[in-house]
N, C-alpha and C. Protein backbone atom coordinates (compact mmCIF):
# COMPACT_ATOMS: atom_id res chain seq x y z
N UNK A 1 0.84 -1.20 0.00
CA UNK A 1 0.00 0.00 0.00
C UNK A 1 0.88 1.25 0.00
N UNK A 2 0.52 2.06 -1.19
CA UNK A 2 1.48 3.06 -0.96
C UNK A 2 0.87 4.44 -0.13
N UNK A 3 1.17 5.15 0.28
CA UNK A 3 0.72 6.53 1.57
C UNK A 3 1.77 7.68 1.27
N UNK A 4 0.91 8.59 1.07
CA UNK A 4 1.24 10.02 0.95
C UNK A 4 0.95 10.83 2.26
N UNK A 5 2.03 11.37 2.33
CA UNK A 5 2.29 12.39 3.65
C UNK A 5 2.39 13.73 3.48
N UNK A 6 1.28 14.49 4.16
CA UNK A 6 1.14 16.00 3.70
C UNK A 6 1.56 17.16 5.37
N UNK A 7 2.36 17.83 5.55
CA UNK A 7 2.89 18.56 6.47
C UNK A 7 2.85 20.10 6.03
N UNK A 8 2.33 20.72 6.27
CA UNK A 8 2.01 22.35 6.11
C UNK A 8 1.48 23.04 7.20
N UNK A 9 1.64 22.72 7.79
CA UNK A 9 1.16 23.46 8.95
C UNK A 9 2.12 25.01 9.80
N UNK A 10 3.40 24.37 9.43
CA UNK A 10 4.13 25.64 9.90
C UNK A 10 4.71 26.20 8.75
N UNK A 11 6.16 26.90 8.99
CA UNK A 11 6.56 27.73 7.69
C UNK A 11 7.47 26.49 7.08
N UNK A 12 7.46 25.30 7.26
CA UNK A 12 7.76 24.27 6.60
C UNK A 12 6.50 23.77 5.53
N UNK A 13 7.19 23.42 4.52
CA UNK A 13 6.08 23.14 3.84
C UNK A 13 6.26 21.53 3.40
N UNK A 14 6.06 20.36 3.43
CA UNK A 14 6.81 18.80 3.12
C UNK A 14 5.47 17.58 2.93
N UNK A 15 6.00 17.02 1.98
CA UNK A 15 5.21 15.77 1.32
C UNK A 15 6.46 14.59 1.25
N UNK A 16 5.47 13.04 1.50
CA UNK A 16 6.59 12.01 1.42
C UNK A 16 5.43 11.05 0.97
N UNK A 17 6.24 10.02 0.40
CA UNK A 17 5.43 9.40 -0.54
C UNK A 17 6.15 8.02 0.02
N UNK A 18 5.30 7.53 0.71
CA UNK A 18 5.80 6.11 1.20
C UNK A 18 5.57 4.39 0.33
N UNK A 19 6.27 3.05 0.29
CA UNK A 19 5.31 2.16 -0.14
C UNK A 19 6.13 0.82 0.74
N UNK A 20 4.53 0.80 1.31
CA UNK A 20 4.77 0.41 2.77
C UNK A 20 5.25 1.11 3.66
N UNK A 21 6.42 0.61 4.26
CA UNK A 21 7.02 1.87 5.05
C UNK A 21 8.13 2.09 4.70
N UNK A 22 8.55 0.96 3.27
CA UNK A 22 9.81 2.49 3.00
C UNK A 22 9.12 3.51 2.13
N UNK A 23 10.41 4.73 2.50
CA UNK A 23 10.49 6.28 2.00
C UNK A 23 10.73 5.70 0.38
N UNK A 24 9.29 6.35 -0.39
CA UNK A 24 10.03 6.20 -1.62
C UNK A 24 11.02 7.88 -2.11
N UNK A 25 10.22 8.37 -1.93
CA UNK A 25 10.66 10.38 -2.30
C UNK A 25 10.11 11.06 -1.16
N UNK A 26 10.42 12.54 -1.04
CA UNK A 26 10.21 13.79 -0.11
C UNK A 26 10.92 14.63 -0.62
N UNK A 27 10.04 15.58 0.16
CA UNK A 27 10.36 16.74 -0.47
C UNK A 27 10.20 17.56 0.47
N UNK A 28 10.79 19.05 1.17
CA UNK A 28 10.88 19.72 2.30
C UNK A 28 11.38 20.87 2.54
N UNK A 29 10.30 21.95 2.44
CA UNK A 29 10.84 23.46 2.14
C UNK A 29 10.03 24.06 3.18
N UNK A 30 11.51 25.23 3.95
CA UNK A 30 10.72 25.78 4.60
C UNK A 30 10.50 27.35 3.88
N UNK A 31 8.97 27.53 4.00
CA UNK A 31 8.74 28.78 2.89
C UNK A 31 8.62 30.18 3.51
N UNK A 32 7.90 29.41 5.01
CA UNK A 32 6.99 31.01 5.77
C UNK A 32 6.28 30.87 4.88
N UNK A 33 5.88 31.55 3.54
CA UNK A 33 4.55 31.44 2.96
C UNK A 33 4.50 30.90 1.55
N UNK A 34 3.45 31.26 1.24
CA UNK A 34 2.98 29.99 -0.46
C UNK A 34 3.22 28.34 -0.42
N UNK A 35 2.73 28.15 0.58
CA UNK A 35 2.25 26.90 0.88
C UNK A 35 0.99 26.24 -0.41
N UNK A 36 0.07 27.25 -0.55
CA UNK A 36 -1.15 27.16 -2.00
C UNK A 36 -0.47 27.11 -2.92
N UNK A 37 0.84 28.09 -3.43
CA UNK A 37 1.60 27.60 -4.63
C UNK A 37 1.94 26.19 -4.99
N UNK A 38 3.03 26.26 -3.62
CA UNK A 38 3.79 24.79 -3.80
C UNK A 38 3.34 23.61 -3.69
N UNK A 39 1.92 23.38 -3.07
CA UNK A 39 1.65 22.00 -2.39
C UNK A 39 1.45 20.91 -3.20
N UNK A 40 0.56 21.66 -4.34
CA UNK A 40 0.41 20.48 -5.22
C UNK A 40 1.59 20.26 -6.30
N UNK A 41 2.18 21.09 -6.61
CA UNK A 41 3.41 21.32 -7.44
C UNK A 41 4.20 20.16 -7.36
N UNK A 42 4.40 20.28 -5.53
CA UNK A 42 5.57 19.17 -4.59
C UNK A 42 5.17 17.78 -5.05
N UNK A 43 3.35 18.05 -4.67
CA UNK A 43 2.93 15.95 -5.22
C UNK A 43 3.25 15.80 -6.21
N UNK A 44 2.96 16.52 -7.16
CA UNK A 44 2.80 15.84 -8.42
C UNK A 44 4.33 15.80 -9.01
N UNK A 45 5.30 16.52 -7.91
CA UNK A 45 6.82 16.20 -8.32
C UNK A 45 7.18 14.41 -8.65
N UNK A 46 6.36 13.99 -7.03
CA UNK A 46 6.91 12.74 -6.67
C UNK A 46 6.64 11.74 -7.62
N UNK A 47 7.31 10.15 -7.43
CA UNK A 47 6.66 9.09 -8.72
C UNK A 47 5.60 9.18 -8.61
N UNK A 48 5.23 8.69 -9.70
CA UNK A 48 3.47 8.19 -9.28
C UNK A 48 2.69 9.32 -9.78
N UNK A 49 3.43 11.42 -9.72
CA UNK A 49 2.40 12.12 -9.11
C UNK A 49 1.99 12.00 -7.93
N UNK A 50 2.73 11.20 -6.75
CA UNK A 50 2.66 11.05 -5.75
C UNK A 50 0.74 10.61 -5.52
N UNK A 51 0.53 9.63 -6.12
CA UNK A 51 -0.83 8.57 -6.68
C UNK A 51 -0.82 7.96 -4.86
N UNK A 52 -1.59 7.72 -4.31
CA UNK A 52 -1.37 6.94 -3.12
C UNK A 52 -3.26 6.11 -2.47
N UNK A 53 -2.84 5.07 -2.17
CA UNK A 53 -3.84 4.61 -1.41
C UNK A 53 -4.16 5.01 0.07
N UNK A 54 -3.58 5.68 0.33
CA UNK A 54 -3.57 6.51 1.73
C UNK A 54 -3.11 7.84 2.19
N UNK A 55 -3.77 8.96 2.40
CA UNK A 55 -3.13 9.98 2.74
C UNK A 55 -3.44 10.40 4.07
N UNK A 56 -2.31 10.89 4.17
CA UNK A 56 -2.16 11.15 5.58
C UNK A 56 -1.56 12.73 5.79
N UNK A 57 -2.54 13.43 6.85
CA UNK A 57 -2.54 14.98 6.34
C UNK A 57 -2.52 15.72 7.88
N UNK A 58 -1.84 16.45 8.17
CA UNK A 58 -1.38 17.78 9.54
C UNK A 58 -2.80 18.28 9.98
N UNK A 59 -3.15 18.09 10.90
CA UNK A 59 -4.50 18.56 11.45
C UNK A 59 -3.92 20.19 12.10
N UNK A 60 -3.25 20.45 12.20
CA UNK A 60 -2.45 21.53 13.22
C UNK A 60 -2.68 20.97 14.69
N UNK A 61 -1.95 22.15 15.10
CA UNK A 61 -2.34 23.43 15.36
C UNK A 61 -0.84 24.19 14.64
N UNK A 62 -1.16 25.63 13.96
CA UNK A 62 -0.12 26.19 13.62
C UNK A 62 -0.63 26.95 12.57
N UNK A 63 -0.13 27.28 11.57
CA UNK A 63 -0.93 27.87 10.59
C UNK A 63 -2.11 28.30 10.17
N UNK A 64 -2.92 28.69 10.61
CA UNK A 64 -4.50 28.97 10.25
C UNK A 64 -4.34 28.37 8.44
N UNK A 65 -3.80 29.25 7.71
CA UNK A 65 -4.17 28.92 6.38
C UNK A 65 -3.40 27.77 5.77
N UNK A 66 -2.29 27.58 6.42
CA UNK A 66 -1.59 26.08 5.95
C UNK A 66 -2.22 25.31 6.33
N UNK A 67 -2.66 25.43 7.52
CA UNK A 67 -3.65 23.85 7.81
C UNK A 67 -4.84 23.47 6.92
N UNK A 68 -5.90 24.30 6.60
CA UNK A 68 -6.79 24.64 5.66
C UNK A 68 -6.32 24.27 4.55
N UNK A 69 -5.02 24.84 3.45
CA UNK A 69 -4.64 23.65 2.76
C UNK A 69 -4.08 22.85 2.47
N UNK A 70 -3.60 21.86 3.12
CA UNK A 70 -3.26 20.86 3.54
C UNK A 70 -4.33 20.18 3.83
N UNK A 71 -5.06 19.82 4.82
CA UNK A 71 -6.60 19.15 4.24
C UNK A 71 -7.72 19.28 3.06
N UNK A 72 -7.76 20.81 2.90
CA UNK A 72 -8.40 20.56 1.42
C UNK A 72 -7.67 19.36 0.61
N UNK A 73 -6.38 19.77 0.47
CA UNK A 73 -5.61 19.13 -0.80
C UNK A 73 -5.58 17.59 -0.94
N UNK A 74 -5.77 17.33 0.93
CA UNK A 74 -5.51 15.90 0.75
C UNK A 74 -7.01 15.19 0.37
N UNK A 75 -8.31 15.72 0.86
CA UNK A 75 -9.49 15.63 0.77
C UNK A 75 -9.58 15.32 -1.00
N UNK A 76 -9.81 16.39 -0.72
CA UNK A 76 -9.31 16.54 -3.13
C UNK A 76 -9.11 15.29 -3.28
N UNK A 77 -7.29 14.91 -3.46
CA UNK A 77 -6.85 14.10 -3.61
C UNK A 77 -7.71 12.51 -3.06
N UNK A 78 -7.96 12.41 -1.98
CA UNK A 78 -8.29 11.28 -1.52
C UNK A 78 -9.85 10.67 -2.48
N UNK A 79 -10.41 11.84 -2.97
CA UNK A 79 -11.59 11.36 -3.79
C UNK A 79 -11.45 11.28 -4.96
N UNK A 80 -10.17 12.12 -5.72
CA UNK A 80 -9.78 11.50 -7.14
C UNK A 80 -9.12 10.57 -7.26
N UNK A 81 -8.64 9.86 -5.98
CA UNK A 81 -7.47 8.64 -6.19
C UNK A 81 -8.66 7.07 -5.25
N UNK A 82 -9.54 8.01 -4.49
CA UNK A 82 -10.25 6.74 -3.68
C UNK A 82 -9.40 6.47 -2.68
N UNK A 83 -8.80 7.28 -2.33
CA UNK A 83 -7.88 7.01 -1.07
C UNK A 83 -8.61 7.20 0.32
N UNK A 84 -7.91 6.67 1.24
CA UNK A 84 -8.49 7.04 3.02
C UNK A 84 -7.25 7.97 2.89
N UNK A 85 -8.20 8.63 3.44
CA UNK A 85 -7.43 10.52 4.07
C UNK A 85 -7.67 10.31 5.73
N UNK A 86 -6.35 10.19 6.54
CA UNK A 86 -6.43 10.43 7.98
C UNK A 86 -5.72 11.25 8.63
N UNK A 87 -5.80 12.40 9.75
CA UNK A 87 -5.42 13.60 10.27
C UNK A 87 -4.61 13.09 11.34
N UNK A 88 -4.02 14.07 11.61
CA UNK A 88 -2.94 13.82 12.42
C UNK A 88 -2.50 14.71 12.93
N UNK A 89 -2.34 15.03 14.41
CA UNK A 89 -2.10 16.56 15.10
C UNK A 89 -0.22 16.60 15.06
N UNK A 90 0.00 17.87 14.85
CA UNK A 90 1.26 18.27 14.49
C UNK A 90 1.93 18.29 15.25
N UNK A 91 1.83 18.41 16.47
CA UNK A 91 2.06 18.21 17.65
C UNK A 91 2.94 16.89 18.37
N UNK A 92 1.93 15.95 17.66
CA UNK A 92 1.97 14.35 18.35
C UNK A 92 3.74 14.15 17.19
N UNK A 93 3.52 14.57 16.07
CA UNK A 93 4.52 14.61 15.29
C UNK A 93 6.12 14.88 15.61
N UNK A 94 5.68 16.38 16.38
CA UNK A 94 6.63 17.26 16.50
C UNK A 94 7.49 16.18 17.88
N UNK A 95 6.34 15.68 18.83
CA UNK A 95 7.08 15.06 19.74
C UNK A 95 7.79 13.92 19.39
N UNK A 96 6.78 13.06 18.64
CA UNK A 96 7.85 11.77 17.98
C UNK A 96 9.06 12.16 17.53
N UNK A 97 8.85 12.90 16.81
CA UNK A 97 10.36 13.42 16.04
C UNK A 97 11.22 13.37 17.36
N UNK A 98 10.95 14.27 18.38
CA UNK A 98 11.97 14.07 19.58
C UNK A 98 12.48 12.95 20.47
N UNK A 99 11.70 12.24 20.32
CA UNK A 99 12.19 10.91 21.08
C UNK A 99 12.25 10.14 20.26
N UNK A 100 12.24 10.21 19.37
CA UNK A 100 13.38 9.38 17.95
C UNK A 100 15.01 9.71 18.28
N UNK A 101 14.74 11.02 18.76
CA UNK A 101 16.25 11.57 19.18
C UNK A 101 16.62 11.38 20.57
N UNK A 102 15.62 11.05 21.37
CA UNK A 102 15.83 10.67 22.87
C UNK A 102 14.91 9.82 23.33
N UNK A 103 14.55 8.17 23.17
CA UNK A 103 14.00 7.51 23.40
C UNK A 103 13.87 7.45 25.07
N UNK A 104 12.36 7.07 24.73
CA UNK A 104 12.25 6.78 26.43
C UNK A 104 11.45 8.74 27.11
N UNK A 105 11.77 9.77 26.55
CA UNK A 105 11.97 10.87 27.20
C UNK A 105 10.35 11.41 26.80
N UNK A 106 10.16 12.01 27.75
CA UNK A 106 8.77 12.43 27.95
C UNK A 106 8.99 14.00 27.18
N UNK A 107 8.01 14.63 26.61
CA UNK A 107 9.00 15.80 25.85
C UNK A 107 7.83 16.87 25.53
N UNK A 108 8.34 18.03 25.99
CA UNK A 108 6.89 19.27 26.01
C UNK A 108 7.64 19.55 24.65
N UNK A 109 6.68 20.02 23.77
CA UNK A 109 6.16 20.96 22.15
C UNK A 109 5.61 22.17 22.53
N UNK A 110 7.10 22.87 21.75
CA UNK A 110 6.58 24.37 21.98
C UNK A 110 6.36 25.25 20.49
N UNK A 111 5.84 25.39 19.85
CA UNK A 111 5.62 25.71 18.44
C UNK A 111 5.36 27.05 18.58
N UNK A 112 5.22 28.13 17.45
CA UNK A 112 5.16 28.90 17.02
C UNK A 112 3.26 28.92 16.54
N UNK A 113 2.54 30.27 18.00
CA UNK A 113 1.37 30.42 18.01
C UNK A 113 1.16 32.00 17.05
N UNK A 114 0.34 32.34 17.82
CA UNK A 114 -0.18 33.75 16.95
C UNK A 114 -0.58 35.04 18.26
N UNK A 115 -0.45 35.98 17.51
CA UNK A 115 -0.11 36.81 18.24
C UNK A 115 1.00 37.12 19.81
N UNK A 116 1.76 36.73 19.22
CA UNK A 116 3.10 36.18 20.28
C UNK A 116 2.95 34.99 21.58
N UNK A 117 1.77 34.34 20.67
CA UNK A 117 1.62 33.09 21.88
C UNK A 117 2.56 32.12 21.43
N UNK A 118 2.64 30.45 21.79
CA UNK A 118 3.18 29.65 21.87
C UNK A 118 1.95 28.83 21.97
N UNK A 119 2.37 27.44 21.05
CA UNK A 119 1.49 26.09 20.92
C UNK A 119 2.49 25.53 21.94
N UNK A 120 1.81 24.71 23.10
CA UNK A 120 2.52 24.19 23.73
C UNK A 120 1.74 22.52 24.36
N UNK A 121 2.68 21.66 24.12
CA UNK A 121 1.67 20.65 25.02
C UNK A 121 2.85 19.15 25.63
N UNK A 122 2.13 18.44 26.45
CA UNK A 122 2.94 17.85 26.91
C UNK A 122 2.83 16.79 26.73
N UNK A 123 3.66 16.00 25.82
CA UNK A 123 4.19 14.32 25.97
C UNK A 123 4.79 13.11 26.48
N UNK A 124 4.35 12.19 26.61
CA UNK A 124 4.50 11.02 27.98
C UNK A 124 5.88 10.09 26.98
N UNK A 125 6.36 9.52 28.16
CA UNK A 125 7.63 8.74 27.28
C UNK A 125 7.14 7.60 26.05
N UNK A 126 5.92 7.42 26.06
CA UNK A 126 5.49 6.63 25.03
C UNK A 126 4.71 7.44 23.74
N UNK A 127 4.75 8.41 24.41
CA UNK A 127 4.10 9.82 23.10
C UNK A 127 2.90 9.91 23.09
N UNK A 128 2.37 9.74 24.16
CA UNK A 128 0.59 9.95 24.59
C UNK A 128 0.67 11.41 25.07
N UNK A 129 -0.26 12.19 24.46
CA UNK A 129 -0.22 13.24 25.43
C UNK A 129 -0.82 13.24 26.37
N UNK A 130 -0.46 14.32 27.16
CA UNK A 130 -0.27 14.37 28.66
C UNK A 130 -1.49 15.35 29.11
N UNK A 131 -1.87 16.72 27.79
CA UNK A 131 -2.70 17.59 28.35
C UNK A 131 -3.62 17.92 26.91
N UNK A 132 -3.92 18.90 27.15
CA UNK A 132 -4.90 19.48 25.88
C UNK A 132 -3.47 20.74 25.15
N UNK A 133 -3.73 20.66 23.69
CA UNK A 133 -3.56 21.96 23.51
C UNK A 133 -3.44 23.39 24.02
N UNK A 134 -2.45 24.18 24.34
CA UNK A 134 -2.73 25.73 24.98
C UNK A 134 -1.94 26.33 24.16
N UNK A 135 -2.49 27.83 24.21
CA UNK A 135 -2.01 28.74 23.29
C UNK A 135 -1.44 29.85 24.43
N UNK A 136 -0.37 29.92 24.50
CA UNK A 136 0.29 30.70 26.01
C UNK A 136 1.10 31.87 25.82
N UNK A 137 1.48 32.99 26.35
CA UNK A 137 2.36 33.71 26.22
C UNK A 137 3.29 32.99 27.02
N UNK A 138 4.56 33.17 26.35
CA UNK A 138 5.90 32.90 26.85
C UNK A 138 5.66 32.74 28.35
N UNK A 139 5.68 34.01 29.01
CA UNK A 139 5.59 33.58 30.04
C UNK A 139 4.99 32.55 31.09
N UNK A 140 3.62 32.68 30.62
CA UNK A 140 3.22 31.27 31.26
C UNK A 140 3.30 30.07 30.55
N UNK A 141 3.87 29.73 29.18
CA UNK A 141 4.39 28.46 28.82
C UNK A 141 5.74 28.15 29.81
N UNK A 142 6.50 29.09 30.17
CA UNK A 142 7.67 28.94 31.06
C UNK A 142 7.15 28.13 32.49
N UNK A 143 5.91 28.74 33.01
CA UNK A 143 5.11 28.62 34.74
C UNK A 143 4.75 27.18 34.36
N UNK A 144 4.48 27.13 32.85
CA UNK A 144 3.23 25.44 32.64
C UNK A 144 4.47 23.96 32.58
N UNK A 145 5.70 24.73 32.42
CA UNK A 145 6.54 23.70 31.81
C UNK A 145 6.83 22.34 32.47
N UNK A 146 6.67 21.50 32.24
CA UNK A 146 6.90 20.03 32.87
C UNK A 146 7.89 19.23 32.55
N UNK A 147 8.64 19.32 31.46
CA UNK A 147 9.74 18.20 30.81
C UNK A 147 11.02 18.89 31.04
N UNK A 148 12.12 17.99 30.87
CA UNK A 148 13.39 18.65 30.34
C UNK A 148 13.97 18.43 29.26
N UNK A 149 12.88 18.02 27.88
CA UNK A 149 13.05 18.00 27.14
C UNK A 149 11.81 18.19 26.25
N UNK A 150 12.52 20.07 25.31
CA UNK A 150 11.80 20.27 24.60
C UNK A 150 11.62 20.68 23.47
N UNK A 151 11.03 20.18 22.57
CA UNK A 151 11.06 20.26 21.18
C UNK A 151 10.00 21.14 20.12
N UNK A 152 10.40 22.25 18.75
CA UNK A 152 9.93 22.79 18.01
C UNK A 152 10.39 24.27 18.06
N UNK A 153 9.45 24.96 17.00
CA UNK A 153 10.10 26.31 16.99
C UNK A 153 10.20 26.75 17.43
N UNK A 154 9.68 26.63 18.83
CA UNK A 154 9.62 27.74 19.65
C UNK A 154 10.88 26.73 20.96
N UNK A 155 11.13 26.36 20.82
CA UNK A 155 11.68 25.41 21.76
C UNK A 155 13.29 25.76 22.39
N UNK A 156 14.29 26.80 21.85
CA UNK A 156 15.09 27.57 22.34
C UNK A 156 14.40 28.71 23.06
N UNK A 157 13.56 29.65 22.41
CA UNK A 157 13.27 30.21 23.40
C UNK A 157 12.46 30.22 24.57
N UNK A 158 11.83 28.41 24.50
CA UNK A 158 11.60 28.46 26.45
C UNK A 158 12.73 28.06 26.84
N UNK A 159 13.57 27.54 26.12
CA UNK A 159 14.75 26.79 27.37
C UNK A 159 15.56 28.23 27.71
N UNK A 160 15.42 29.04 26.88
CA UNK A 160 16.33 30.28 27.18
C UNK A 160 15.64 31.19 28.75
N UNK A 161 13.80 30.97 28.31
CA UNK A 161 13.38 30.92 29.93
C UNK A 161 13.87 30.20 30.84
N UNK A 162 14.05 29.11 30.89
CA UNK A 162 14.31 28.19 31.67
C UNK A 162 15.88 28.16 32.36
N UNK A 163 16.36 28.32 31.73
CA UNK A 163 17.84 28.07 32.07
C UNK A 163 17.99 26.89 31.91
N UNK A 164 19.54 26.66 32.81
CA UNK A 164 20.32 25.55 32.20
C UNK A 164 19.38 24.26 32.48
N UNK A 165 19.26 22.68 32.34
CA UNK A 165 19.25 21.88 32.57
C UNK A 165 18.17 21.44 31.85
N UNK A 166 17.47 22.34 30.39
CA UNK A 166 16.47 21.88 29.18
C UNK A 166 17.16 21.44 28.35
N UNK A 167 16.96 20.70 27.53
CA UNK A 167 17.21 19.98 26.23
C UNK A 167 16.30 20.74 24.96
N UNK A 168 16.79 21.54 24.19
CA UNK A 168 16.09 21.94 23.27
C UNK A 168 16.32 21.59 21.73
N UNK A 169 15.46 20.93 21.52
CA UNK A 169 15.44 20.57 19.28
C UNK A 169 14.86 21.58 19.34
N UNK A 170 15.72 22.70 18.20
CA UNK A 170 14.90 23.43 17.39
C UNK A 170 14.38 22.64 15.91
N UNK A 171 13.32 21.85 16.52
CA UNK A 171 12.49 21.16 14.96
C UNK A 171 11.48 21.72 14.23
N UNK A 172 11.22 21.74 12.54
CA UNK A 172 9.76 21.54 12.33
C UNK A 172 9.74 19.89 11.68
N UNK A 173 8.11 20.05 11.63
CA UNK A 173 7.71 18.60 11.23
C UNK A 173 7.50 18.77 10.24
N UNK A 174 8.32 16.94 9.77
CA UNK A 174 8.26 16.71 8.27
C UNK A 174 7.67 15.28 7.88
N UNK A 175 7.12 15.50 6.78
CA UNK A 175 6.28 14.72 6.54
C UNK A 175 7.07 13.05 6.48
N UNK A 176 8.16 13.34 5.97
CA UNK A 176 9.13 11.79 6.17
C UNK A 176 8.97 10.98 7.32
N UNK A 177 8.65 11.76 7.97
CA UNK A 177 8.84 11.19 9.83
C UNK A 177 7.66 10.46 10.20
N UNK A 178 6.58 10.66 9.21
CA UNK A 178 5.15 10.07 9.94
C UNK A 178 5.31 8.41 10.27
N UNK A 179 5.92 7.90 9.51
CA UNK A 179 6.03 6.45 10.29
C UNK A 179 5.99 6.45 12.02
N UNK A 180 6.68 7.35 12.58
CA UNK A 180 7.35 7.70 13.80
C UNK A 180 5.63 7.81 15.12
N UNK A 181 4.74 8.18 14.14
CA UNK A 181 3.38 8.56 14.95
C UNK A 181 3.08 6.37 15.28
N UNK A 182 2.37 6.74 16.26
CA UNK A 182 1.60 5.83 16.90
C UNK A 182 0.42 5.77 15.92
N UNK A 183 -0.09 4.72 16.03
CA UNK A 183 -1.64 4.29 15.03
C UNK A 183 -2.30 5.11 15.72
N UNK A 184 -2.88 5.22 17.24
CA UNK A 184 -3.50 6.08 17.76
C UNK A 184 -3.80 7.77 17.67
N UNK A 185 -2.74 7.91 17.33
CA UNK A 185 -2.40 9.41 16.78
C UNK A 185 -2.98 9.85 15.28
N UNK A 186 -2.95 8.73 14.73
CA UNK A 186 -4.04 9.03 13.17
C UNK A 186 -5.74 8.60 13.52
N UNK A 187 -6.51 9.47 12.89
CA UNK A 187 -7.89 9.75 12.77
C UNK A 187 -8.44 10.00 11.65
N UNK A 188 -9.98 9.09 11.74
CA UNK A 188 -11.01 9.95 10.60
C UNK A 188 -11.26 11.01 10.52
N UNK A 189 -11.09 11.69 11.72
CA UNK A 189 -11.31 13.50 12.07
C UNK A 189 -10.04 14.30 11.28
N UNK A 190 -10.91 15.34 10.21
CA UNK A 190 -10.30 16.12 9.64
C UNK A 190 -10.05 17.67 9.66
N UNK A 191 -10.95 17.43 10.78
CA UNK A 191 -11.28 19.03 11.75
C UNK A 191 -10.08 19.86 11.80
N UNK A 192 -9.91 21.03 11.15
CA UNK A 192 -8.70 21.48 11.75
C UNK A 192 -8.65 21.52 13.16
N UNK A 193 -7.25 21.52 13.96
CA UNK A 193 -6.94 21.79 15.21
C UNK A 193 -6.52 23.05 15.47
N UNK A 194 -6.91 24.07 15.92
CA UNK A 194 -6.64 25.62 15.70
C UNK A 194 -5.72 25.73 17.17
N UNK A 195 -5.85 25.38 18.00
CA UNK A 195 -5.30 25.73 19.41
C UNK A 195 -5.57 26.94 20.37
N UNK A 196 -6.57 27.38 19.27
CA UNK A 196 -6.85 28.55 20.15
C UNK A 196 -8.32 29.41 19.52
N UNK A 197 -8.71 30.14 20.16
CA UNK A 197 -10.02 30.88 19.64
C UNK A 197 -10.17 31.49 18.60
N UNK A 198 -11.06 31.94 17.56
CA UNK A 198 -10.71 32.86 16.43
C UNK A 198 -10.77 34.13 16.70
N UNK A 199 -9.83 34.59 16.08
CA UNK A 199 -9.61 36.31 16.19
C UNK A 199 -11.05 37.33 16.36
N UNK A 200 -11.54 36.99 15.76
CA UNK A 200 -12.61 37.85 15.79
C UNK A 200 -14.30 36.80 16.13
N UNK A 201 -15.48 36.95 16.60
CA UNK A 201 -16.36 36.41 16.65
C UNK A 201 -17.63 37.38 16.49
N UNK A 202 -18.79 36.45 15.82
CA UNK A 202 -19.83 37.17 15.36
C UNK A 202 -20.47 37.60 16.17
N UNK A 203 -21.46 38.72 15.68
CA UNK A 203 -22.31 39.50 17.00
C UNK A 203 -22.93 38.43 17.94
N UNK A 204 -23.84 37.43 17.84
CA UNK A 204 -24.96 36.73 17.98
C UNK A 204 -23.67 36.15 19.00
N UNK A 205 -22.08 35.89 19.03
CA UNK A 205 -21.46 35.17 20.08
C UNK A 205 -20.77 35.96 20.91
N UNK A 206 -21.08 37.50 21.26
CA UNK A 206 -20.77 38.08 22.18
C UNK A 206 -21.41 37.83 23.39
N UNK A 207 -20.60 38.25 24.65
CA UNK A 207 -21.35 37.68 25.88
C UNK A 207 -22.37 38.54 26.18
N UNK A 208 -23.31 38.14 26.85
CA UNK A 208 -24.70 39.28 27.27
C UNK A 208 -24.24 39.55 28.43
N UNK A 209 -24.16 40.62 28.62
CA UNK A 209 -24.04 41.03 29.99
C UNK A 209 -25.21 41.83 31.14
């Protein structure tokens, strides 16, 4: 069975085209933006057109508009090819990636939020998370911190809160790595994962006071 891997969620932009579980191709740019340019560009680089019986696609949290397409695309895709399309929080990713590099190690994800917050959440030595999603200013991602080992973009500057005795990967997640997720960690749910509230809300959801 071959499986396509879609990662856009941060200013990385990456597709991998698996069969079975080896890596057949990837591809991995970090853009900051035009994620809509490149995405399909990248598949249809790979063999195949990167053709797959399975896709597997970044639920976020991270990007408002990368996440958005990145599931469109895989959605698309999954009904012109008849593929299962399953989501996957970026998060659960970002931590595997780290204890690939430190097995055994329980490991907080600190990503790059919006409006100078931080995606932050906490992972168990087997890569279960530990809490919900939070969207934090620095400072209280520093008060929330639980691991001494922590991984993503934002992940030097808590240890730089922290002082000495953190372990920091500055990582983003790439789509090569998805082998690395737990079965549990993939879903029929294609919901984006936002991590936090939307900027603005309609009249009818203001509070009555």
């Amino acid at each position: 069975m071959r499986t396509l891997a879609i990662e856009t969620a941060t200013e990385a932009c990456s597709v991998a085209l698996f069969d079975g579980v080896q890596l057949v191709a990837r591809d991995h740019r970090v853009l900051g933006r035009g994620h809509a340019e490149q995405l399909v560009p990248m598949i249809a680089a790979l063999p195949g057109k990167g053709q797959a019986d399975r896709i597997l696609v970044s639920r976020g949290p991270g990007s408002f508009t990368g996440v958005r397409i990145g599931i469109a695309t895989a959605r698309a895709l999954g009904f012109a090819w008849k593929a299962e399309v399953l989501g996957y929080p970026t998060l659960a990713l970002v931590a595997a990636m780290a204890r690939a590099d430190y097995p055994g190690h329980p490991v907080t994800v600190c990503m790059n939020g919006g409006h100078g917050e931080w995606f932050v959440q906490d992972f168990g030595a087997l890569g279960e998370p530990q809490d919900a999603v939070l969207s934090l200013a620095p400072g209280q991602a520093a008060a929330s911190f639980r691991n001494t080992l922590v991984a993503g973009n934002r992940a030097r500057g808590l240890a730089d809160l922290l002082g000495s005795g953190t372990i920091a990967l500055d990582i983003l997640p790439e789509a090569s790595t998805v082998p690395l997720l737990a079965d549990s960690a993939l879903g029929n749910d294609l919901a984006p994962i936002y991590g936090r509230g939307p900027d603005a809300k309609l009249p009818g959801e203001a509070k009555i006071r």
